[in-house]
Protein backbone atom coordinates (compact mmCIF):
# COMPACT_ATOMS: atom_id res chain seq x y z
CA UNK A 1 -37.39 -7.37 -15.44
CA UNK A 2 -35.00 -4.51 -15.16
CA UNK A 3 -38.03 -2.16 -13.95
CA UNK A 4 -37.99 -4.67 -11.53
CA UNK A 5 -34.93 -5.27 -10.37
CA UNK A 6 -33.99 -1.86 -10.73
CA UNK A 7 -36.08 -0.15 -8.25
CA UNK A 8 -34.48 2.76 -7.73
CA UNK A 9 -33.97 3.72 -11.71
CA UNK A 10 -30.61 4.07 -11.98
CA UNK A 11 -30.40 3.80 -15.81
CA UNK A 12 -33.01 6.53 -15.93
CA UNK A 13 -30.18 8.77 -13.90
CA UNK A 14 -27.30 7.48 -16.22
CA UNK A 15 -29.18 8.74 -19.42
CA UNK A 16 -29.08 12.18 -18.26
CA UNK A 17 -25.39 12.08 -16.92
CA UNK A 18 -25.06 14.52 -19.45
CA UNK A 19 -26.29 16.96 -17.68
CA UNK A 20 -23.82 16.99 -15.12
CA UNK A 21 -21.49 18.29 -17.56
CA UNK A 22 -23.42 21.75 -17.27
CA UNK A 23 -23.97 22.30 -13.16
CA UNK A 24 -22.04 25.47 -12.41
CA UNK A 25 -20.11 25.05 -10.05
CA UNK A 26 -20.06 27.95 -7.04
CA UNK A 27 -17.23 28.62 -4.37
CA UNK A 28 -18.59 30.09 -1.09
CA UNK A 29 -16.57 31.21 1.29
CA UNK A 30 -13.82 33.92 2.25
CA UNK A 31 -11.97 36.15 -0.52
CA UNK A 32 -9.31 33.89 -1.63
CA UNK A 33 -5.85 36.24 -1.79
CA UNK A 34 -3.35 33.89 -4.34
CA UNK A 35 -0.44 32.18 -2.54
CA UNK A 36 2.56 30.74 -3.23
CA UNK A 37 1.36 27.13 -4.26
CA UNK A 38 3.79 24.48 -4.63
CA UNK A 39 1.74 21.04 -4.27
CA UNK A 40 -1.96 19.89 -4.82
CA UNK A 41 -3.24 17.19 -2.32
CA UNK A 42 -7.16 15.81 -3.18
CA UNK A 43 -8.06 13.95 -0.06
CA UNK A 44 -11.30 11.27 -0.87
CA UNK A 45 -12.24 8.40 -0.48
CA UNK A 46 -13.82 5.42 -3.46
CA UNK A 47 -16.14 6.59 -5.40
CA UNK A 48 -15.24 10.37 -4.62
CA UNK A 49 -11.66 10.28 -5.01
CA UNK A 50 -12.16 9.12 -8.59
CA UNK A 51 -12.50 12.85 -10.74
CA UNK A 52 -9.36 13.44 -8.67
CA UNK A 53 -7.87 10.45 -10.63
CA UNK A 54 -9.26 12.02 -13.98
CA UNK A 55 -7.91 15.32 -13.21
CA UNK A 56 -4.29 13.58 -13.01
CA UNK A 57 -5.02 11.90 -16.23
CA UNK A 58 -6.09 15.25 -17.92
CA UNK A 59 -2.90 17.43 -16.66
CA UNK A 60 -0.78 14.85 -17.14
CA UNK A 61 3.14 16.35 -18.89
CA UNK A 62 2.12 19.97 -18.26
CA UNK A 63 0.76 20.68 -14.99
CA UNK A 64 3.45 22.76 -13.28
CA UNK A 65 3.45 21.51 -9.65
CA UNK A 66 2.70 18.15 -8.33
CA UNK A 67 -0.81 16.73 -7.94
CA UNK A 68 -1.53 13.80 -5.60
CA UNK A 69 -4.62 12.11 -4.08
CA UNK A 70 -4.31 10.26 -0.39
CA UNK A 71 -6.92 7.75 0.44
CA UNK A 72 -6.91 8.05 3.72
CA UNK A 73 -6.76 9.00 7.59
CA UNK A 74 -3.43 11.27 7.01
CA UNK A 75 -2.11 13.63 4.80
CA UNK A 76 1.24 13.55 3.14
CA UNK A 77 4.16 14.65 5.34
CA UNK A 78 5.13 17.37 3.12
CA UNK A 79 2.01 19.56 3.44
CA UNK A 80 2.03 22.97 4.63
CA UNK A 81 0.78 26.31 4.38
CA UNK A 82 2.11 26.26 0.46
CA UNK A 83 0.05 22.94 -0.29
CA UNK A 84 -2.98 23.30 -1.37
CA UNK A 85 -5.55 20.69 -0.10
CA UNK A 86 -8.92 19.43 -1.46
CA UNK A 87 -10.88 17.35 0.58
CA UNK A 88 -13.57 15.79 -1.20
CA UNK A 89 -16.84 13.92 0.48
CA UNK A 90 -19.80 13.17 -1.59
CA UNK A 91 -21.90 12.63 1.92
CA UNK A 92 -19.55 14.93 3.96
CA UNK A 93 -19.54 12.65 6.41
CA UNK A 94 -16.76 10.00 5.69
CA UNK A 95 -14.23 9.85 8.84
CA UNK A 96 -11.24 9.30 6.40
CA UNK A 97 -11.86 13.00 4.79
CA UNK A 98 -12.97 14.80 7.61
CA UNK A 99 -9.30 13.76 9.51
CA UNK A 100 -7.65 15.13 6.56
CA UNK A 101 -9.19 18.46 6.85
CA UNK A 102 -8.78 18.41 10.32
CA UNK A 103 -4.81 18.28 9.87
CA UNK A 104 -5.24 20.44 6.92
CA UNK A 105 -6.58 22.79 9.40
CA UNK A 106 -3.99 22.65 11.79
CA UNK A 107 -0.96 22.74 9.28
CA UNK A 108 -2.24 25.61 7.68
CA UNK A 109 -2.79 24.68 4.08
CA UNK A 110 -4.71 26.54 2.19
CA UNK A 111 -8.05 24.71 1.93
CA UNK A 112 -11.29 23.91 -0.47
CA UNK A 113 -13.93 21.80 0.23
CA UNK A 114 -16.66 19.23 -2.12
CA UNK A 115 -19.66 18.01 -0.95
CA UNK A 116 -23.39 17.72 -0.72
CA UNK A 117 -23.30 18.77 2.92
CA UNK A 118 -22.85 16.74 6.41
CA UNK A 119 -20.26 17.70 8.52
CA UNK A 120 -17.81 18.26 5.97
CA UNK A 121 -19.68 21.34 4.74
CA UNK A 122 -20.71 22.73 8.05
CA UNK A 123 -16.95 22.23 9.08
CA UNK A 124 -15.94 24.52 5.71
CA UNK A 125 -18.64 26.84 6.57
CA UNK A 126 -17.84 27.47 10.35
CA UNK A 127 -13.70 28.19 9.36
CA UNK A 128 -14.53 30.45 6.24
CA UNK A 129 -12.91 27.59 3.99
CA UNK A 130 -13.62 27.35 0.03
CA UNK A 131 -16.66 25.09 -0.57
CA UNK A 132 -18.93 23.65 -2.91
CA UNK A 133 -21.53 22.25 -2.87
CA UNK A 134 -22.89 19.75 -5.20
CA UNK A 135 -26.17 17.74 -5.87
CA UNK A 136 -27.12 15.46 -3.61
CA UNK A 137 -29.31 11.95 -4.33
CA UNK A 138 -26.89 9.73 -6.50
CA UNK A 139 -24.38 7.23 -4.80
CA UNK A 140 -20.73 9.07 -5.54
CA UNK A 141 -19.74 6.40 -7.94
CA UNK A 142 -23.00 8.34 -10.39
CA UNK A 143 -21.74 11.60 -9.27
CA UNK A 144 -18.05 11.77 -10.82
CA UNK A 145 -19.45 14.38 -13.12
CA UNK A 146 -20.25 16.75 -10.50
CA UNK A 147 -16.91 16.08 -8.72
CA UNK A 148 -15.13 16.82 -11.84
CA UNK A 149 -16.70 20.08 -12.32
CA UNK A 150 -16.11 21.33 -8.72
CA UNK A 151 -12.46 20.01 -8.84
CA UNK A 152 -11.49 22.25 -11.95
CA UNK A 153 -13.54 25.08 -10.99
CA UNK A 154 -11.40 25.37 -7.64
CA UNK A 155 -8.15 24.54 -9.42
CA UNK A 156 -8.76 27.43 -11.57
CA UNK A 157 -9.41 29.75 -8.93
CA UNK A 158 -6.34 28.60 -7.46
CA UNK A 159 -4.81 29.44 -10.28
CA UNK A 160 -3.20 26.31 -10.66
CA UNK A 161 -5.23 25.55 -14.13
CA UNK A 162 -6.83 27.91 -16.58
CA UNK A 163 -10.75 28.04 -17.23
CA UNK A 164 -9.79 25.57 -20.67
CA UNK A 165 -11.09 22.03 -19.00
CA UNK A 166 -14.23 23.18 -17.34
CA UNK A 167 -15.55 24.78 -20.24
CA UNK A 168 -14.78 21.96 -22.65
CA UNK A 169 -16.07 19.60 -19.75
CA UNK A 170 -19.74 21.13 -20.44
CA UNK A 171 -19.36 21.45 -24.04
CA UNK A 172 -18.86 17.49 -24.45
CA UNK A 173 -22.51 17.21 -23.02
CA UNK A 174 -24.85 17.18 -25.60
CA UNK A 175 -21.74 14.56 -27.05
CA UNK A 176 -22.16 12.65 -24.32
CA UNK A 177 -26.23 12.67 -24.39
CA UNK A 178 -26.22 11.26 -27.79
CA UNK A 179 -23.65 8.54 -27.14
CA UNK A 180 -25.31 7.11 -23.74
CA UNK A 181 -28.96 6.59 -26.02
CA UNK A 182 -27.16 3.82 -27.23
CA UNK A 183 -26.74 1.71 -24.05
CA UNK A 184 -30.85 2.82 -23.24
CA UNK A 185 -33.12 -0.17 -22.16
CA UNK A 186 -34.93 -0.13 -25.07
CA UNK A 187 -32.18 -0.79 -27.27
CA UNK A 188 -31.75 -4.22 -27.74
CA UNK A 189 -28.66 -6.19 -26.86
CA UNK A 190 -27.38 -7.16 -30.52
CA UNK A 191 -26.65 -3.25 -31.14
CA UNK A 192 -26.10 -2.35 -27.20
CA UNK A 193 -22.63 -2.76 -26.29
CA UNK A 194 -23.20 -1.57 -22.34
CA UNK A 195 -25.52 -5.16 -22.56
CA UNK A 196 -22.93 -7.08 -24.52
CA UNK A 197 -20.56 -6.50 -22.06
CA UNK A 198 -22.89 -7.56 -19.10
CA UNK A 199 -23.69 -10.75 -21.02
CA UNK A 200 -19.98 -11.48 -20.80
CA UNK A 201 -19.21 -10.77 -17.54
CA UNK A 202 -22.29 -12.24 -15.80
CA UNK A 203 -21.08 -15.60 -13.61
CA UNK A 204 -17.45 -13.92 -14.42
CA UNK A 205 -15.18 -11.73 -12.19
CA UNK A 206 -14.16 -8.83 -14.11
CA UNK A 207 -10.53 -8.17 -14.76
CA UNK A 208 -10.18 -4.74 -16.50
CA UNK A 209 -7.08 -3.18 -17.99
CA UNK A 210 -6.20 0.09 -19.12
CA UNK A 211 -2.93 2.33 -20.41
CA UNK A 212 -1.37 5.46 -18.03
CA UNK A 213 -3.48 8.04 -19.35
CA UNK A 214 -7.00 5.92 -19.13
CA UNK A 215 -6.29 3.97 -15.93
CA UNK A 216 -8.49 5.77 -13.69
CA UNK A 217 -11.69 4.20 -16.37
CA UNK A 218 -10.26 1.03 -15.23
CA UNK A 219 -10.36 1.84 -11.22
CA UNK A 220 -13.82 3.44 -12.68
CA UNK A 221 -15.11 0.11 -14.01
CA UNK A 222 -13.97 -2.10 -10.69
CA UNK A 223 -15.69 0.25 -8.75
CA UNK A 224 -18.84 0.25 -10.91
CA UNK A 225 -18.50 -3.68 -10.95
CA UNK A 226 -18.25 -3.58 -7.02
CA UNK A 227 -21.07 -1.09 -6.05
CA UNK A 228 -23.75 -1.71 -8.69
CA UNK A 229 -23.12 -5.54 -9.84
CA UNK A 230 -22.67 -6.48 -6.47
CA UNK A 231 -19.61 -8.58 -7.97
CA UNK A 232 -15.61 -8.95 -7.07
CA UNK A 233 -13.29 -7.22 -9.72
CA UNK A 234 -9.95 -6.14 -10.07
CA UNK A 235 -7.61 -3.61 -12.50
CA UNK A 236 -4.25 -3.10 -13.41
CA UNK A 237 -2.58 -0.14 -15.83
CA UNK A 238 -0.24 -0.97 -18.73
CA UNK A 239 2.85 -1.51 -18.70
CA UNK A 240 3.05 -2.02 -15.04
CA UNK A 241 1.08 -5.22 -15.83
CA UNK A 242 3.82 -6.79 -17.96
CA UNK A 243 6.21 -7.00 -15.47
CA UNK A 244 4.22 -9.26 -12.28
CA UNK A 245 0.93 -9.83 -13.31
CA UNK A 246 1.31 -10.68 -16.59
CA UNK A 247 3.05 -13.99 -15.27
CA UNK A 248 0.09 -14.77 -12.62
CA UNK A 249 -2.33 -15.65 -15.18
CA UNK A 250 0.65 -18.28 -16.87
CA UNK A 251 -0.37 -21.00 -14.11
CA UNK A 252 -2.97 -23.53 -13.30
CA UNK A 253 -5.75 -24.04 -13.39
CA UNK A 254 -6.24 -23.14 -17.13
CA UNK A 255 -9.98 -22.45 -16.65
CA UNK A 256 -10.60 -19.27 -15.00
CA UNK A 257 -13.74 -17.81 -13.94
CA UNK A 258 -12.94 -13.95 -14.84
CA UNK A 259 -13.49 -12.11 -17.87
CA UNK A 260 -10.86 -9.99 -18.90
CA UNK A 261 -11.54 -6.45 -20.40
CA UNK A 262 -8.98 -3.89 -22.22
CA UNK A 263 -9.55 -0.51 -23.06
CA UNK A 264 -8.09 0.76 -25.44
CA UNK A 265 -7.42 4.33 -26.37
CA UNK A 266 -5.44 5.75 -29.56
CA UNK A 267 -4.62 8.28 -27.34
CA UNK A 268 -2.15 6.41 -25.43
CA UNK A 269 1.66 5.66 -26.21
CA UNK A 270 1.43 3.25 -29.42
CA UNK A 271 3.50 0.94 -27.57
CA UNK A 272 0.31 0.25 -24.69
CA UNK A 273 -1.63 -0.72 -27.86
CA UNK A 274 1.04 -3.54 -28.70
CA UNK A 275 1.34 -4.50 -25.73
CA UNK A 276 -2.02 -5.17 -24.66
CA UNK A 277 -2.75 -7.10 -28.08
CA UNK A 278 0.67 -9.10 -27.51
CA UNK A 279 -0.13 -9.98 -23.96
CA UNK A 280 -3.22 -11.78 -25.16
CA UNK A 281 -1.63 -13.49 -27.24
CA UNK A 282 0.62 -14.57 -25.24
CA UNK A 283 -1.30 -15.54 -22.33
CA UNK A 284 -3.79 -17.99 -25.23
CA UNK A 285 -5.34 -20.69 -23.50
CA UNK A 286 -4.10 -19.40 -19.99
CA UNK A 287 -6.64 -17.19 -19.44
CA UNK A 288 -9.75 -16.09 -21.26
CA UNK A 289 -9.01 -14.02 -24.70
CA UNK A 290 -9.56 -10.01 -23.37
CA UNK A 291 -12.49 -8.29 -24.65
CA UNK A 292 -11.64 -4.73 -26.16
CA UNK A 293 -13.57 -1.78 -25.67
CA UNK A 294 -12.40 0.78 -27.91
CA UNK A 295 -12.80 4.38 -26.02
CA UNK A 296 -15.07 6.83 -28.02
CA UNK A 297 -14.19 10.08 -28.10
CA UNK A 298 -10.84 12.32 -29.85
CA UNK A 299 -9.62 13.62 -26.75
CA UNK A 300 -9.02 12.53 -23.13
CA UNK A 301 -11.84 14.25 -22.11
CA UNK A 302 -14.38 12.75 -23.88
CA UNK A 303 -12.78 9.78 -23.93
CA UNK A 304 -13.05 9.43 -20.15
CA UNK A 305 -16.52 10.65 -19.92
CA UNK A 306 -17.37 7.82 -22.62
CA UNK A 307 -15.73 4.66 -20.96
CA UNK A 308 -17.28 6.01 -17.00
CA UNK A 309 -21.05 6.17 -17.89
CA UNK A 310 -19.86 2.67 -20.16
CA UNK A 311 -18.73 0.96 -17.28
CA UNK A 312 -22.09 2.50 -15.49
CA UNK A 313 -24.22 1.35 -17.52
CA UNK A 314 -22.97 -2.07 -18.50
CA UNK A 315 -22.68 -2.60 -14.44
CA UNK A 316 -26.31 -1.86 -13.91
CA UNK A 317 -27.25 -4.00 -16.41
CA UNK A 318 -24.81 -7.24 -14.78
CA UNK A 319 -26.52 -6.43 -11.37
CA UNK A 320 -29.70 -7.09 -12.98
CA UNK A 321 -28.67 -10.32 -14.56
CA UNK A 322 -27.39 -10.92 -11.21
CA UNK A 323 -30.40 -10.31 -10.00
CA UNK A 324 -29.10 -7.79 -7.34
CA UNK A 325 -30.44 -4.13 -6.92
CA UNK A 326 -27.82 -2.10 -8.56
CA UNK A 327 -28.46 1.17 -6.13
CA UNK A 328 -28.16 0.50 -2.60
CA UNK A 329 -24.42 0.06 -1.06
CA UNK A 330 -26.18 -1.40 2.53
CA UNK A 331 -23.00 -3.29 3.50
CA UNK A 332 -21.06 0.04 3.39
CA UNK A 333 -23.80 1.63 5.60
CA UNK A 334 -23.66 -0.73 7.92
CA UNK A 335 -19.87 -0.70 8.08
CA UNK A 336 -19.74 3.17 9.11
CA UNK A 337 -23.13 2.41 11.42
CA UNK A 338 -20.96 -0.11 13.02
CA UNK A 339 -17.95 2.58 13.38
CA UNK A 340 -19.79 5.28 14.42
């Protein structure tokens, strides 16, 4: 059955996301001369846009200047030729992206490019700009791996990071090969938590919850759920959640269709941890009891890379019980077709 209803493989590609944690990732373009930079901007859009949420998660309390990502037509107001700007495309073709180089362009930021080609490329190629280019064939939400490696390699030769990340990016690999055998088809669902979790959310709309540091695993997940399940879902960071949300699930109708889902990380503030346990508790009987997923992993990094090919493969699997194909995005195509 999931032969079947998985077409395309895309478990096959999950069990060797591992190896994404070793593509090298090269800058063409012009001698870079170091500036005066005072801002980071990552421009990108879903799926691409998310290693630029890791990478604020991973400097987070010691990176020296700020680091933002638009998702968008525009770029911040403050930009200029001290700003850095990364403009990230996993086609190289999405409108959003492409404006935001454009006006990096004309404000004169300085200016690197990721992507497996499309217009985006031949744009960064035509103006000299910093580029890389990365493997093409996945959908972006497989691809976060590759993104993550091109987005540290040009912060470092920005000089806005040191070399520390990247290289301890592709020495979690063979970490991160041994951990992802566990959520293989062959492994049955009584020791396969990636299944386990599917089970539980199949029929259900996924509600996932994370801490500061971890949140962009939860954006992770509802994209995951969106793309590959074919399924509605929805996420929220600690503690921001106890002061609105937290009262939304206190009303009626007591029966809700959703299945809740907390990550949980001992690498968070202890008081995330407390909260997230006393919020259940709380909230008994007026909304399903959360179902934690403890994050693997003793740092950030690994951490991360643990709970994104997690949330791929226990998506896959809910498409299948869905009894969706987990690989195609058509409704997107069609979308930009329509645009175009």
């Amino acid at each position: 059955m999931i032969r079947r209803k998985d077409p395309a493989d895309t478990l096959s590609g999950l069990m060797q996301l591992s190896a994404q944690t070793s593509f090298e990732a090269i800058i063409e373009g012009n001698e870079y001369i170091a500036g005066n930079i005072n801002a980071v901007v990552i421009a990108g859009m879903g799926g691409s846009a998310l290693a630029a949420e890791m990478v604020i998660a991973l400097t987070r309390g010691w990176l020296h200047i700020p680091l933002v990502v638009t998702k968008g037509y525009d770029l911040p107001g403050f930009v200029n030729d001290n700003t850095l700007v990364i403009t990230i495309s996993h086609s190289g073709n999405t409108e959003e992206t492409l404006s935001c180089y454009d006006q990096a362009r004309a404000k004169n930021c300085q200016l690197a490019v990721i992507t497996t080609g499309g217009a985006l490329f031949e744009k960064a190629a035509a103006d000299g700009v910093k580029r890389i280019k990365i493997p093409a064939g996945a959908q972006p939400r497989m691809s976060t791996v590759y993104h993550l490696r091109g987005l540290l390699k040009i912060l470092q030769h920005f000089l806005i990071i040191d070399g520390d990340l990247y290289q301890k990016l592709e020495e979690s690999g063979e970490w991160l090969s041994g951990q992802v055998k566990a959520w293989a088809p062959e492994v049955p669902t009584e020791q396969n938590i990636a299944k386990q979790l599917a089970v539980k959310s199949a029929g259900k709309t996924p509600v996932i919850y994370a801490g500061e540091l971890t949140w962009p695993l939860a954006y992770k997940w509802k994209i995951s759920w969106n793309e590959s399940a074919k399924n509605i879902a929805f996420c929220n960071q600690y503690p921001e959640f106890n002061h609105n949300e937290f009262i939304g699930w206190s009303s009626h109708p007591v029966e809700k269709p959703f299945v809740i889902f907390d990550l949980m990380s001992h690498l968070e503030h202890p008081r995330i941890r407390e909260r997230m346990e006393l919020s259940d508790r709380l909230l008994s009987g007026m909304r399903p009891h959360a179902v934690s997923v403890e994050l693997q992993g003793e740092t950030l990094l690994k951490q991360l890379l643990w709970g994104l090919a997690l949330g791929d493969a226990a998506s896959i699997y809910t498409a299948i019980l869905n009894g969706v194909d987990p690989a195609p995005v058509k409704l997107v195509e069609r979308l930009k077709k329509e645009l175009s």
